[in-house]
PDB file of N, CA and C in Angstrom:
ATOM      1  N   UNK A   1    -180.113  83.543  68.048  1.00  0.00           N
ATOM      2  CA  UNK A   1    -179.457  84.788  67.711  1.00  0.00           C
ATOM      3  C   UNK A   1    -180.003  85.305  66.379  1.00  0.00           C
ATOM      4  N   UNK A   2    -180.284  86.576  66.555  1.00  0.00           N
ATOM      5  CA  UNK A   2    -180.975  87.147  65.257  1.00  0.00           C
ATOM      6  C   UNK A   2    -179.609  87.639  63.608  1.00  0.00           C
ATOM      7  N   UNK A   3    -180.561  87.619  63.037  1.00  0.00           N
ATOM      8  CA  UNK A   3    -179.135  87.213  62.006  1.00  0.00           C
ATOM      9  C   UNK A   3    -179.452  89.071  61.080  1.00  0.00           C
ATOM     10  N   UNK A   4    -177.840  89.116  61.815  1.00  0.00           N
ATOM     11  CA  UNK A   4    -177.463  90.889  61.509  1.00  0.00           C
ATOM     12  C   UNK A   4    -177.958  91.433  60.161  1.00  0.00           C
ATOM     13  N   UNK A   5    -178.589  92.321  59.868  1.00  0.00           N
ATOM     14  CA  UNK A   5    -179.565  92.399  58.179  1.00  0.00           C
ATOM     15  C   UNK A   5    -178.080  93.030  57.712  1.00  0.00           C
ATOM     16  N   UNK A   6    -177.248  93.113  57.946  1.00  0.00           N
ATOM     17  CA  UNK A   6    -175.982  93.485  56.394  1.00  0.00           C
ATOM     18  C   UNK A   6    -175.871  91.693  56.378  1.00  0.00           C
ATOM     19  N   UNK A   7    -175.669  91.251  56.811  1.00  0.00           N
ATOM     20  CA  UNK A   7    -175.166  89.515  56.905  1.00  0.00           C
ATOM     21  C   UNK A   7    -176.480  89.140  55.832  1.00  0.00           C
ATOM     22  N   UNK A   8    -177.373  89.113  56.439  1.00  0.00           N
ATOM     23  CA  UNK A   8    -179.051  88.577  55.743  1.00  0.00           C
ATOM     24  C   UNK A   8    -179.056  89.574  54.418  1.00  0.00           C
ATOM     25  N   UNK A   9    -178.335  90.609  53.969  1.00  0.00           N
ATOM     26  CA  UNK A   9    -178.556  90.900  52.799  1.00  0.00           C
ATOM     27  C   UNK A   9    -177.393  91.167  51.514  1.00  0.00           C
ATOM     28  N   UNK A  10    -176.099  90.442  52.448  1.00  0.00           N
ATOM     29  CA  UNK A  10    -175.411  90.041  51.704  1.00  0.00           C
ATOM     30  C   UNK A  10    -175.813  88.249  50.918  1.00  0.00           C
ATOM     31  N   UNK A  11    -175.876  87.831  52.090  1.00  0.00           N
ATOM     32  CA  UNK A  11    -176.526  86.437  51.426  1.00  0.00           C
ATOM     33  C   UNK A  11    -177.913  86.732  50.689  1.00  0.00           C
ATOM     34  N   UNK A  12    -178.651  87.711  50.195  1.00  0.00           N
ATOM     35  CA  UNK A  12    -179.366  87.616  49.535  1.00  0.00           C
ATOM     36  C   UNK A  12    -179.128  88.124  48.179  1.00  0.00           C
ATOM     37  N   UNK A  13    -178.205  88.827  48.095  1.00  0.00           N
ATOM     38  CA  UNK A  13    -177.734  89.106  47.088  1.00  0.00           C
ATOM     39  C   UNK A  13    -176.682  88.210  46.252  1.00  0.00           C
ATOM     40  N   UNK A  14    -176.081  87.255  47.181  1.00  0.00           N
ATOM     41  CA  UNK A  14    -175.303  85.869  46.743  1.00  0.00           C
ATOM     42  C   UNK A  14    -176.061  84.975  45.971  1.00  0.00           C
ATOM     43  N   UNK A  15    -177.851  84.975  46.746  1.00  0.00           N
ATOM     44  CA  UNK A  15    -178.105  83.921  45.906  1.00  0.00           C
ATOM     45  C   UNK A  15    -179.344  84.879  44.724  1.00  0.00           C
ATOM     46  N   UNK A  16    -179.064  85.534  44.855  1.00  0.00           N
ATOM     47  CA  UNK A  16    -180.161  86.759  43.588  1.00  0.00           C
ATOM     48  C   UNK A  16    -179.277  86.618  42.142  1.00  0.00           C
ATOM     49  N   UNK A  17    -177.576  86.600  42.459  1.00  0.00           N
ATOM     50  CA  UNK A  17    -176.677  86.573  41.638  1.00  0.00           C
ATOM     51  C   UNK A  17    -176.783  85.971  40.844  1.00  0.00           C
ATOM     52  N   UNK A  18    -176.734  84.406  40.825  1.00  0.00           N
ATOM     53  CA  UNK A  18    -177.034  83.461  40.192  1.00  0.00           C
ATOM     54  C   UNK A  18    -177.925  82.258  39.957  1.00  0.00           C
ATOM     55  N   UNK A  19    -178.967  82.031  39.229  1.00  0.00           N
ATOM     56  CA  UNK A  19    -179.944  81.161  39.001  1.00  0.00           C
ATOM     57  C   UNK A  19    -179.583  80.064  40.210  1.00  0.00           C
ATOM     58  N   UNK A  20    -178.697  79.206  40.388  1.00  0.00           N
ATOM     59  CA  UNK A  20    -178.245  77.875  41.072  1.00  0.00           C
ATOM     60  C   UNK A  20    -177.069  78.498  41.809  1.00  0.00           C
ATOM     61  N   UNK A  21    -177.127  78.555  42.979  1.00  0.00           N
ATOM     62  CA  UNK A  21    -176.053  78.964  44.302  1.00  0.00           C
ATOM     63  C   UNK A  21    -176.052  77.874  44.908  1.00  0.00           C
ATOM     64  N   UNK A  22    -175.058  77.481  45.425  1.00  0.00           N
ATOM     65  CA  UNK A  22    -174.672  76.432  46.119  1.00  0.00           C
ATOM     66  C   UNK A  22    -173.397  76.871  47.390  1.00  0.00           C
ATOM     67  N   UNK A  23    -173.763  77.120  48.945  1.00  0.00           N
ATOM     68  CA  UNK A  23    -173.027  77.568  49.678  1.00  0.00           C
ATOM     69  C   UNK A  23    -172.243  76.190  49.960  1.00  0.00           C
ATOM     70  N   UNK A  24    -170.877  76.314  50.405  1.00  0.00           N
ATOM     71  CA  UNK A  24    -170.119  75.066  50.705  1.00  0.00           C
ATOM     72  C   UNK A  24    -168.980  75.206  51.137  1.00  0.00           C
ATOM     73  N   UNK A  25    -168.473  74.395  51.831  1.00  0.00           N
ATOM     74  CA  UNK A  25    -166.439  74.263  52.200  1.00  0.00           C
ATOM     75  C   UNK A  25    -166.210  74.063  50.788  1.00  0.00           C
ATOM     76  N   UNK A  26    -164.853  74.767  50.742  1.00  0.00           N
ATOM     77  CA  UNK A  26    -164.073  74.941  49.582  1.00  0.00           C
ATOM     78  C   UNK A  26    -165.389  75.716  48.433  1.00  0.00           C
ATOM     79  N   UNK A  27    -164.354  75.351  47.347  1.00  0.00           N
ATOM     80  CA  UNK A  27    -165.052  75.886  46.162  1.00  0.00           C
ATOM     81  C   UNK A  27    -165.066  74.278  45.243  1.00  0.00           C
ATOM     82  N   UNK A  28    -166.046  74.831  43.909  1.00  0.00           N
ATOM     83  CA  UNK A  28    -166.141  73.604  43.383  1.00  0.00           C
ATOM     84  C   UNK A  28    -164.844  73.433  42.598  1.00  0.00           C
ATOM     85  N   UNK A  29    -163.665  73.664  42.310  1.00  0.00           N
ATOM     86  CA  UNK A  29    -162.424  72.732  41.992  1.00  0.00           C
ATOM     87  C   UNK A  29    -161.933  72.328  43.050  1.00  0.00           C
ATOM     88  N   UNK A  30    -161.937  72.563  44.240  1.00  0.00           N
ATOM     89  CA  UNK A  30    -161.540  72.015  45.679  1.00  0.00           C
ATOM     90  C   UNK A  30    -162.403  71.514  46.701  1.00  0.00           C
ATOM     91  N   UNK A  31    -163.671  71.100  46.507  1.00  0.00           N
ATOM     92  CA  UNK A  31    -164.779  70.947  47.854  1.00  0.00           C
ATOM     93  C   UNK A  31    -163.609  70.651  49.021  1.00  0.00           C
ATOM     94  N   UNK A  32    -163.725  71.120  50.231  1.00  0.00           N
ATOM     95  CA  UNK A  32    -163.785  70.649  51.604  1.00  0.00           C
ATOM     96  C   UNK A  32    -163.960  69.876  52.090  1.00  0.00           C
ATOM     97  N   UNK A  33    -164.823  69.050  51.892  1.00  0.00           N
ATOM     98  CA  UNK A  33    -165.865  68.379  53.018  1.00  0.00           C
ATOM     99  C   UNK A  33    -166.716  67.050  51.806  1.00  0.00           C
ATOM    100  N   UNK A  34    -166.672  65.982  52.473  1.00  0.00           N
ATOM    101  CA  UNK A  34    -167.126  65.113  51.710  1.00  0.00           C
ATOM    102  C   UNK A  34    -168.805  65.321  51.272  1.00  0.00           C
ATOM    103  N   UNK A  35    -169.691  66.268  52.089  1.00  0.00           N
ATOM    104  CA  UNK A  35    -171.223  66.365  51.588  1.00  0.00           C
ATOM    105  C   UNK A  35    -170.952  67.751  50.616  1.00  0.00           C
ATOM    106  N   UNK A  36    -170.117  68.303  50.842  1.00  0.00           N
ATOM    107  CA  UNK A  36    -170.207  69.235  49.459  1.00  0.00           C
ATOM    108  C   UNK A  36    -169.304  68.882  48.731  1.00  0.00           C
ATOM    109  N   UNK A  37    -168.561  67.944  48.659  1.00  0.00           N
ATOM    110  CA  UNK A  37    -167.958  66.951  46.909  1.00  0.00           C
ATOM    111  C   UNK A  37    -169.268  66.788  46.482  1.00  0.00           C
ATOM    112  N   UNK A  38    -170.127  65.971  47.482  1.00  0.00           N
ATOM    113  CA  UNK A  38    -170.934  65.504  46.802  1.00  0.00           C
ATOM    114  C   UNK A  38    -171.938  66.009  45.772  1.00  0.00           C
ATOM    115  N   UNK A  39    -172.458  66.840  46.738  1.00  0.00           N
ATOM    116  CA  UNK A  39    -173.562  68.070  45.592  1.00  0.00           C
ATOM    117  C   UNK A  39    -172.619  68.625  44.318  1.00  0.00           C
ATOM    118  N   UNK A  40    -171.398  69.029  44.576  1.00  0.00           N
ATOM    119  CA  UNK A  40    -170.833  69.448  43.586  1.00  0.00           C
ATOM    120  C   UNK A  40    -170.770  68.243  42.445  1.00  0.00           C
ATOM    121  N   UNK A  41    -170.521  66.940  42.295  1.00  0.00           N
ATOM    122  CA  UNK A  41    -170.282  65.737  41.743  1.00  0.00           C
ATOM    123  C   UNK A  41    -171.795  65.509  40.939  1.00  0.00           C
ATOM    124  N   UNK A  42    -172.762  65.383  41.844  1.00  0.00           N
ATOM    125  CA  UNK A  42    -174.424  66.261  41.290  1.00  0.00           C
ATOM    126  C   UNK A  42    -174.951  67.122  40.315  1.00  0.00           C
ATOM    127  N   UNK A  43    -173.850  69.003  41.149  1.00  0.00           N
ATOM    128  CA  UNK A  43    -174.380  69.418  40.278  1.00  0.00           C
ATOM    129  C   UNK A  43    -173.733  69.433  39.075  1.00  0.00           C
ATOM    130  N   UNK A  44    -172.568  69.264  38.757  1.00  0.00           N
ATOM    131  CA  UNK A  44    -171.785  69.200  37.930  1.00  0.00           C
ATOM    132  C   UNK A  44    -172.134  68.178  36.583  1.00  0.00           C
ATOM    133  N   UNK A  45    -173.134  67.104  36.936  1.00  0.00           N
ATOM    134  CA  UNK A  45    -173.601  66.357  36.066  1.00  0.00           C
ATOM    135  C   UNK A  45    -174.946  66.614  35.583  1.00  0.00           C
ATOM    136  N   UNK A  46    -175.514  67.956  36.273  1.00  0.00           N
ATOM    137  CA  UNK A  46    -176.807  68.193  35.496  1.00  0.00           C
ATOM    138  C   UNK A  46    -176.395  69.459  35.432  1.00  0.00           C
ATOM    139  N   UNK A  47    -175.744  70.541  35.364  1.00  0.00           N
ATOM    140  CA  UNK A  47    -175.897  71.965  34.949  1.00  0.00           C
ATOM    141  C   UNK A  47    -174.049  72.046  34.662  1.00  0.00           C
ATOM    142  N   UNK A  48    -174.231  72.974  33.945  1.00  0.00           N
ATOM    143  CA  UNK A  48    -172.600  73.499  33.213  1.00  0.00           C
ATOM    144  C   UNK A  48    -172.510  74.571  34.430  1.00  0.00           C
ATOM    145  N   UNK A  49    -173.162  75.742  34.456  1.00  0.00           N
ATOM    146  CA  UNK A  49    -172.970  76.686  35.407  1.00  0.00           C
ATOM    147  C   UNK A  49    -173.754  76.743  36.445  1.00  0.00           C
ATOM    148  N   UNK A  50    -173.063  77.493  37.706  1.00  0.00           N
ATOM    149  CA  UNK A  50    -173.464  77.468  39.093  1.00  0.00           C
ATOM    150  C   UNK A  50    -172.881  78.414  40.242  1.00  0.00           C
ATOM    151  N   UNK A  51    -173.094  79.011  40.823  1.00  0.00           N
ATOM    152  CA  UNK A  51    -172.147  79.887  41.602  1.00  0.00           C
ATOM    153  C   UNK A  51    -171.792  79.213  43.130  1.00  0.00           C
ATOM    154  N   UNK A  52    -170.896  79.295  43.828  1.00  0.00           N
ATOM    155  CA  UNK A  52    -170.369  78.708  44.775  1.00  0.00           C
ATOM    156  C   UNK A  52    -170.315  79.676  45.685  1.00  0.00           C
ATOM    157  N   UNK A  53    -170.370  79.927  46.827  1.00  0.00           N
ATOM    158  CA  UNK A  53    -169.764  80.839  47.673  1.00  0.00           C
ATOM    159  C   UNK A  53    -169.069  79.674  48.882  1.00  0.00           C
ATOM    160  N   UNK A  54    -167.869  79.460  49.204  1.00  0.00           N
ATOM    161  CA  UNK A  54    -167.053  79.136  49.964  1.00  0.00           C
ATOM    162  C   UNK A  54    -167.296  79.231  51.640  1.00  0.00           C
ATOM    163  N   UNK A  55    -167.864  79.134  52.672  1.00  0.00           N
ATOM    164  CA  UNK A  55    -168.249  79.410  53.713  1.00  0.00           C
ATOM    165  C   UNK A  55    -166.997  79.382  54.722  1.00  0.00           C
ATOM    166  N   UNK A  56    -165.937  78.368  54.341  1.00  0.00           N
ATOM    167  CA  UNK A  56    -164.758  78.703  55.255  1.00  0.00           C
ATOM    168  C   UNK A  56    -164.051  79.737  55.117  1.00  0.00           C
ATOM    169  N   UNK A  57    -164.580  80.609  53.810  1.00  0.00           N
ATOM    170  CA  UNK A  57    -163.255  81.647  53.970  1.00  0.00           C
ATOM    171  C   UNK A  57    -163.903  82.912  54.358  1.00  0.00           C
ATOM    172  N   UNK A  58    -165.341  83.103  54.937  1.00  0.00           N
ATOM    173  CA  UNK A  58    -166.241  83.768  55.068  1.00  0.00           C
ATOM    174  C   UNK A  58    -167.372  83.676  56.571  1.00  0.00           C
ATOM    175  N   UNK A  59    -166.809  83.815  57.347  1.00  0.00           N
ATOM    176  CA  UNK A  59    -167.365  82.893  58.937  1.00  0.00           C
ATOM    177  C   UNK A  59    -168.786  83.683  59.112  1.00  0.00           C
ATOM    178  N   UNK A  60    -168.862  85.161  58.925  1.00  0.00           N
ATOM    179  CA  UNK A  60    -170.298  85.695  58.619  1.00  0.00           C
ATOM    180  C   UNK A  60    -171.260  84.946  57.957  1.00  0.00           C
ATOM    181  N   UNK A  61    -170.953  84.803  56.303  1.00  0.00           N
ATOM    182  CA  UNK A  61    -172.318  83.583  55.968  1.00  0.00           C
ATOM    183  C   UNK A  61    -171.754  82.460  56.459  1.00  0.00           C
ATOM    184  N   UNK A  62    -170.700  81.568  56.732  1.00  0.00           N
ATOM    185  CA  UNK A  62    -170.642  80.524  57.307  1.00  0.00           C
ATOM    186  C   UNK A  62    -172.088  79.909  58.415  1.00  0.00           C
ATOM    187  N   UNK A  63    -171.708  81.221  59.487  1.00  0.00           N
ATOM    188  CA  UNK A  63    -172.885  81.018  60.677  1.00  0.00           C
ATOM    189  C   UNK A  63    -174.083  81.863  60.006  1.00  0.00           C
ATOM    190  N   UNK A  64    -173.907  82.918  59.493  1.00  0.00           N
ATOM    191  CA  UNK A  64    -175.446  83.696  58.682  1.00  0.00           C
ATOM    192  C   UNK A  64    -176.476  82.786  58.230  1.00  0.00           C
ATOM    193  N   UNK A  65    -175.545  82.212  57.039  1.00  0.00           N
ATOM    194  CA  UNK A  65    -176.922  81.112  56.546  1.00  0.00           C
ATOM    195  C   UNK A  65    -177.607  79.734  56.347  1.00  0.00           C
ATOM    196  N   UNK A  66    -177.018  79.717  58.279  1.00  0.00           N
ATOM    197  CA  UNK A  66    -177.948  78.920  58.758  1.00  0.00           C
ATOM    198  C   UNK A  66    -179.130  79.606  59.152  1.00  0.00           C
ATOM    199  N   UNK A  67    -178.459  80.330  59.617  1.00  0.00           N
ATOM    200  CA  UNK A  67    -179.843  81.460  60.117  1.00  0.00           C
ATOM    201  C   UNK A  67    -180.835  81.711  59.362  1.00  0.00           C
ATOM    202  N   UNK A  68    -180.022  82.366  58.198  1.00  0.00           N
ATOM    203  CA  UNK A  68    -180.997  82.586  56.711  1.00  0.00           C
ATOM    204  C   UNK A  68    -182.036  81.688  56.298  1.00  0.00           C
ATOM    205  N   UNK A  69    -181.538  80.279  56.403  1.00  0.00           N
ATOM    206  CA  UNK A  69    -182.500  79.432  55.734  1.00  0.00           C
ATOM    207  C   UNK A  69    -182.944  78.104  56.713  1.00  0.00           C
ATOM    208  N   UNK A  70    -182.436  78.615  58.436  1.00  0.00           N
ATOM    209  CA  UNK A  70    -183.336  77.966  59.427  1.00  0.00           C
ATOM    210  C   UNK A  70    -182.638  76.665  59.186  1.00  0.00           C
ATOM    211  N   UNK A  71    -181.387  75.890  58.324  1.00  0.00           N
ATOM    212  CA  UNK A  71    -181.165  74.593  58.582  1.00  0.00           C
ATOM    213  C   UNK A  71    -179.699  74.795  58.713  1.00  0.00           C
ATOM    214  N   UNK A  72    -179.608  73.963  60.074  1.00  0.00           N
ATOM    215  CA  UNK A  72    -178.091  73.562  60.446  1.00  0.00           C
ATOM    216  C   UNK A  72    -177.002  73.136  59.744  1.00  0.00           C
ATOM    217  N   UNK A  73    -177.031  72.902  58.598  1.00  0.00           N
ATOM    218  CA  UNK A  73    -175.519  72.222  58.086  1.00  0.00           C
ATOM    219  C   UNK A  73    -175.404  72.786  56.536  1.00  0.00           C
ATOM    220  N   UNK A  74    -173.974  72.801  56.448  1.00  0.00           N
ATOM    221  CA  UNK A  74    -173.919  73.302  54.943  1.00  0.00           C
ATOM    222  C   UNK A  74    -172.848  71.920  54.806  1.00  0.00           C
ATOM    223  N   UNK A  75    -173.407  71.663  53.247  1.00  0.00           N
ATOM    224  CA  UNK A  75    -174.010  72.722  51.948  1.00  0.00           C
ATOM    225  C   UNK A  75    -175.416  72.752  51.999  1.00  0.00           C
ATOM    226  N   UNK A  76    -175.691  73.646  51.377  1.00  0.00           N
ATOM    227  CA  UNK A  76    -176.628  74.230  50.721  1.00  0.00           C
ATOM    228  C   UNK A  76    -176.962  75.361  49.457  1.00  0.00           C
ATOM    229  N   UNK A  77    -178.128  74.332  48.927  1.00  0.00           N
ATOM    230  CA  UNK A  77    -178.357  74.655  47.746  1.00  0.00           C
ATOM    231  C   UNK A  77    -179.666  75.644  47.431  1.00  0.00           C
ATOM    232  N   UNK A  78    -179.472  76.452  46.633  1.00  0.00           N
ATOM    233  CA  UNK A  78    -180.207  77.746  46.400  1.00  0.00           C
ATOM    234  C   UNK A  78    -180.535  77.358  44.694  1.00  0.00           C
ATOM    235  N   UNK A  79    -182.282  76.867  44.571  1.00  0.00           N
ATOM    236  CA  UNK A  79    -182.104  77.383  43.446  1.00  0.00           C
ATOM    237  C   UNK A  79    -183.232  78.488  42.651  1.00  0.00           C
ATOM    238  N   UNK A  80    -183.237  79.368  41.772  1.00  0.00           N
ATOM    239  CA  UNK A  80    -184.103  80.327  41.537  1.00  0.00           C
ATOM    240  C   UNK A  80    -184.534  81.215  42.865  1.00  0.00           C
ATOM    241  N   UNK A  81    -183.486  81.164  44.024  1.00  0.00           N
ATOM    242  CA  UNK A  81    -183.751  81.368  45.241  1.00  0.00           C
ATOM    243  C   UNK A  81    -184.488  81.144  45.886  1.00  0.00           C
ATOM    244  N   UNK A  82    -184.781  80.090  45.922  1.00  0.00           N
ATOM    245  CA  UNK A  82    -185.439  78.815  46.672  1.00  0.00           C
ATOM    246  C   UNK A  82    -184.410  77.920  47.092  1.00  0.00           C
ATOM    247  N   UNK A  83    -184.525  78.013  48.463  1.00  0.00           N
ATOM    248  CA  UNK A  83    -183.669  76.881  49.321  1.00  0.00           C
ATOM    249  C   UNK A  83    -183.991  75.604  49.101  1.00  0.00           C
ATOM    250  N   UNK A  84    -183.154  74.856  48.834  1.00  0.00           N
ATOM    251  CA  UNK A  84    -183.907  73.003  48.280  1.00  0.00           C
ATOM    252  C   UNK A  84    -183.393  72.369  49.689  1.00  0.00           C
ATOM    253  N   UNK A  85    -182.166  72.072  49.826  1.00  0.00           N
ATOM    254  CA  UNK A  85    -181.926  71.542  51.115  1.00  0.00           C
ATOM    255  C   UNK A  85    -180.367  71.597  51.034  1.00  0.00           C
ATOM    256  N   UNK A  86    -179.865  69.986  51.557  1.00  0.00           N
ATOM    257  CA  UNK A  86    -178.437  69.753  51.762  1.00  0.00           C
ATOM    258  C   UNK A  86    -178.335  68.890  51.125  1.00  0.00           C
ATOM    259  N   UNK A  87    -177.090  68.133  51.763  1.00  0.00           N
ATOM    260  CA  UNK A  87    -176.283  67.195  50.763  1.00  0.00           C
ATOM    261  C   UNK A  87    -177.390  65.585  50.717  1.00  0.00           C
ATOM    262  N   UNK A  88    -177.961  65.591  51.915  1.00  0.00           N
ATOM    263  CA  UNK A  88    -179.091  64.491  51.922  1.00  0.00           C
ATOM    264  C   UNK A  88    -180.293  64.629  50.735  1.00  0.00           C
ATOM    265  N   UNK A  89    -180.649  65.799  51.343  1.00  0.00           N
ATOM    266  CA  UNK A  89    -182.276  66.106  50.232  1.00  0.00           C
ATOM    267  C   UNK A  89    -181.851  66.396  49.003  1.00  0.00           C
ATOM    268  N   UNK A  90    -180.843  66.920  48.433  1.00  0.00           N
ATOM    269  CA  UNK A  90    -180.117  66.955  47.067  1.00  0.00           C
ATOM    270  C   UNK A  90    -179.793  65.832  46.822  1.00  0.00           C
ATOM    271  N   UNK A  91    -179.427  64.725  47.292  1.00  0.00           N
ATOM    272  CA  UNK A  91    -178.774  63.488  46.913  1.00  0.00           C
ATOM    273  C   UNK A  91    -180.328  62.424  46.003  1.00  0.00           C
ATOM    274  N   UNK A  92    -181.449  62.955  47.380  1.00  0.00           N
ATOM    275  CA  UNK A  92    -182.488  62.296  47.185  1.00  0.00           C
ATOM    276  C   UNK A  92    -183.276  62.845  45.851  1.00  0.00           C
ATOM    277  N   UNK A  93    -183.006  64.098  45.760  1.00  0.00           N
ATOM    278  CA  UNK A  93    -184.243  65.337  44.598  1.00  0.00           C
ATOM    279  C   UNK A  93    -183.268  64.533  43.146  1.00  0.00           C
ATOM    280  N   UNK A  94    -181.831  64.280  43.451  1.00  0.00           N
ATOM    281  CA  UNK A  94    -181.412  63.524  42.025  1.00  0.00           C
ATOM    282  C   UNK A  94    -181.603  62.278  41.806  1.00  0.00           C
ATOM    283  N   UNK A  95    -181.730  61.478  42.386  1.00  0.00           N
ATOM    284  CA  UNK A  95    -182.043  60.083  42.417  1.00  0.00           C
ATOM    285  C   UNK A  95    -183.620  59.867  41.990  1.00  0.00           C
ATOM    286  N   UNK A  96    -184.434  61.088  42.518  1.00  0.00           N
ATOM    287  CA  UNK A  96    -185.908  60.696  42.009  1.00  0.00           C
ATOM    288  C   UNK A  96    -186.304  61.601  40.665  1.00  0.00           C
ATOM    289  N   UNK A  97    -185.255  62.343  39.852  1.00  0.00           N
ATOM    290  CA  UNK A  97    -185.599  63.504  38.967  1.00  0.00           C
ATOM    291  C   UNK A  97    -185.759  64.764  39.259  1.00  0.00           C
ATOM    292  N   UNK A  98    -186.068  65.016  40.981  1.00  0.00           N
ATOM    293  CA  UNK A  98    -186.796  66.167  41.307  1.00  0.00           C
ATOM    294  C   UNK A  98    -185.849  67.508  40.703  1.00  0.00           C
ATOM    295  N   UNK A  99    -184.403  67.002  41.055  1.00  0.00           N
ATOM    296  CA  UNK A  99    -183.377  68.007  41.096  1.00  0.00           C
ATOM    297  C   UNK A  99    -183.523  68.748  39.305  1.00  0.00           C
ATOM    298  N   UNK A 100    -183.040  67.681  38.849  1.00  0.00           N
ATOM    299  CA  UNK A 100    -183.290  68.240  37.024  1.00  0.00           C
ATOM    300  C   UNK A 100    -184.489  69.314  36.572  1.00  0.00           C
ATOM    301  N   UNK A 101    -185.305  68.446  37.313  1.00  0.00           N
ATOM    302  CA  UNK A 101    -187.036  69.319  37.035  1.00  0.00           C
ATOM    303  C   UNK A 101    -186.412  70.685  37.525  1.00  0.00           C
ATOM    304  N   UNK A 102    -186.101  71.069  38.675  1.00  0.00           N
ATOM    305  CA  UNK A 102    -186.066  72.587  39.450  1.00  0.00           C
ATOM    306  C   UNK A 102    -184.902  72.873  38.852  1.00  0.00           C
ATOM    307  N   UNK A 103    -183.739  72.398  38.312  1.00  0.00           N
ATOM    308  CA  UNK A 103    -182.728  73.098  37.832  1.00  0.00           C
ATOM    309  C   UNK A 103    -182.624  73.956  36.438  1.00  0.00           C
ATOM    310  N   UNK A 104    -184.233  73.210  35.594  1.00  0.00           N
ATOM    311  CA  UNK A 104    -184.543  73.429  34.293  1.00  0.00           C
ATOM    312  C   UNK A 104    -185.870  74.015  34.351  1.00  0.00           C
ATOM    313  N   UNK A 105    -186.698  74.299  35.629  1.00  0.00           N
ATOM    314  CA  UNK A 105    -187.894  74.771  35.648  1.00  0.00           C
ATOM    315  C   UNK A 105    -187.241  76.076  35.693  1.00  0.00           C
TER     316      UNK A 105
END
């Protein structure tokens, strides 16, 4: 299914907003879902600020940006608007430095 361009350019303007976007259940004082505690628990220990957009309270980007960025599961992380991955490949980019490098590049 092709992904509706108001949908594809609201999510582009979500993650244009802020340097580090992070789509997810809940927000970061409440995550949802145990893989977006996690990134939040992440990012929260390498950056002070970050923008969140909530996907359960929003079912357009919920299903949009998968579309947007071609991978099945949220969370997902946006940074300098560059898609990095999910709660796996974020888990891994902090464990090897990668994450710090792109959060400070």
């Amino acid at each position: 299914m092709a992904l509706d361009p108001t949908t594809r350019d609201r999510i582009q303007s979500l993650i244009d907003g802020s340097p580090v976007v992070l789509f997810m259940k809940g927000d970061r004082a409440m995550p949802r879902c145990g893989f977006s505690a996690q990134v939040v628990r992440i990012l929260d220990g390498l950056v002070g600020e970050y923008a969140t957009h909530d996907v359960l309270s929003d079912p357009e980007i919920r299903e949009g940006i998968k579309e947007f960025s071609s991978w099945p599961t949220i969370p997902q992380l946006y940074v300098n608007g560059e898609f990095l991955g999910g709660c796996d490949i974020v888990t891994e980019m902090a464990q090897s430095g990668d994450l710090e490098k792109a959060l400070k590049g």
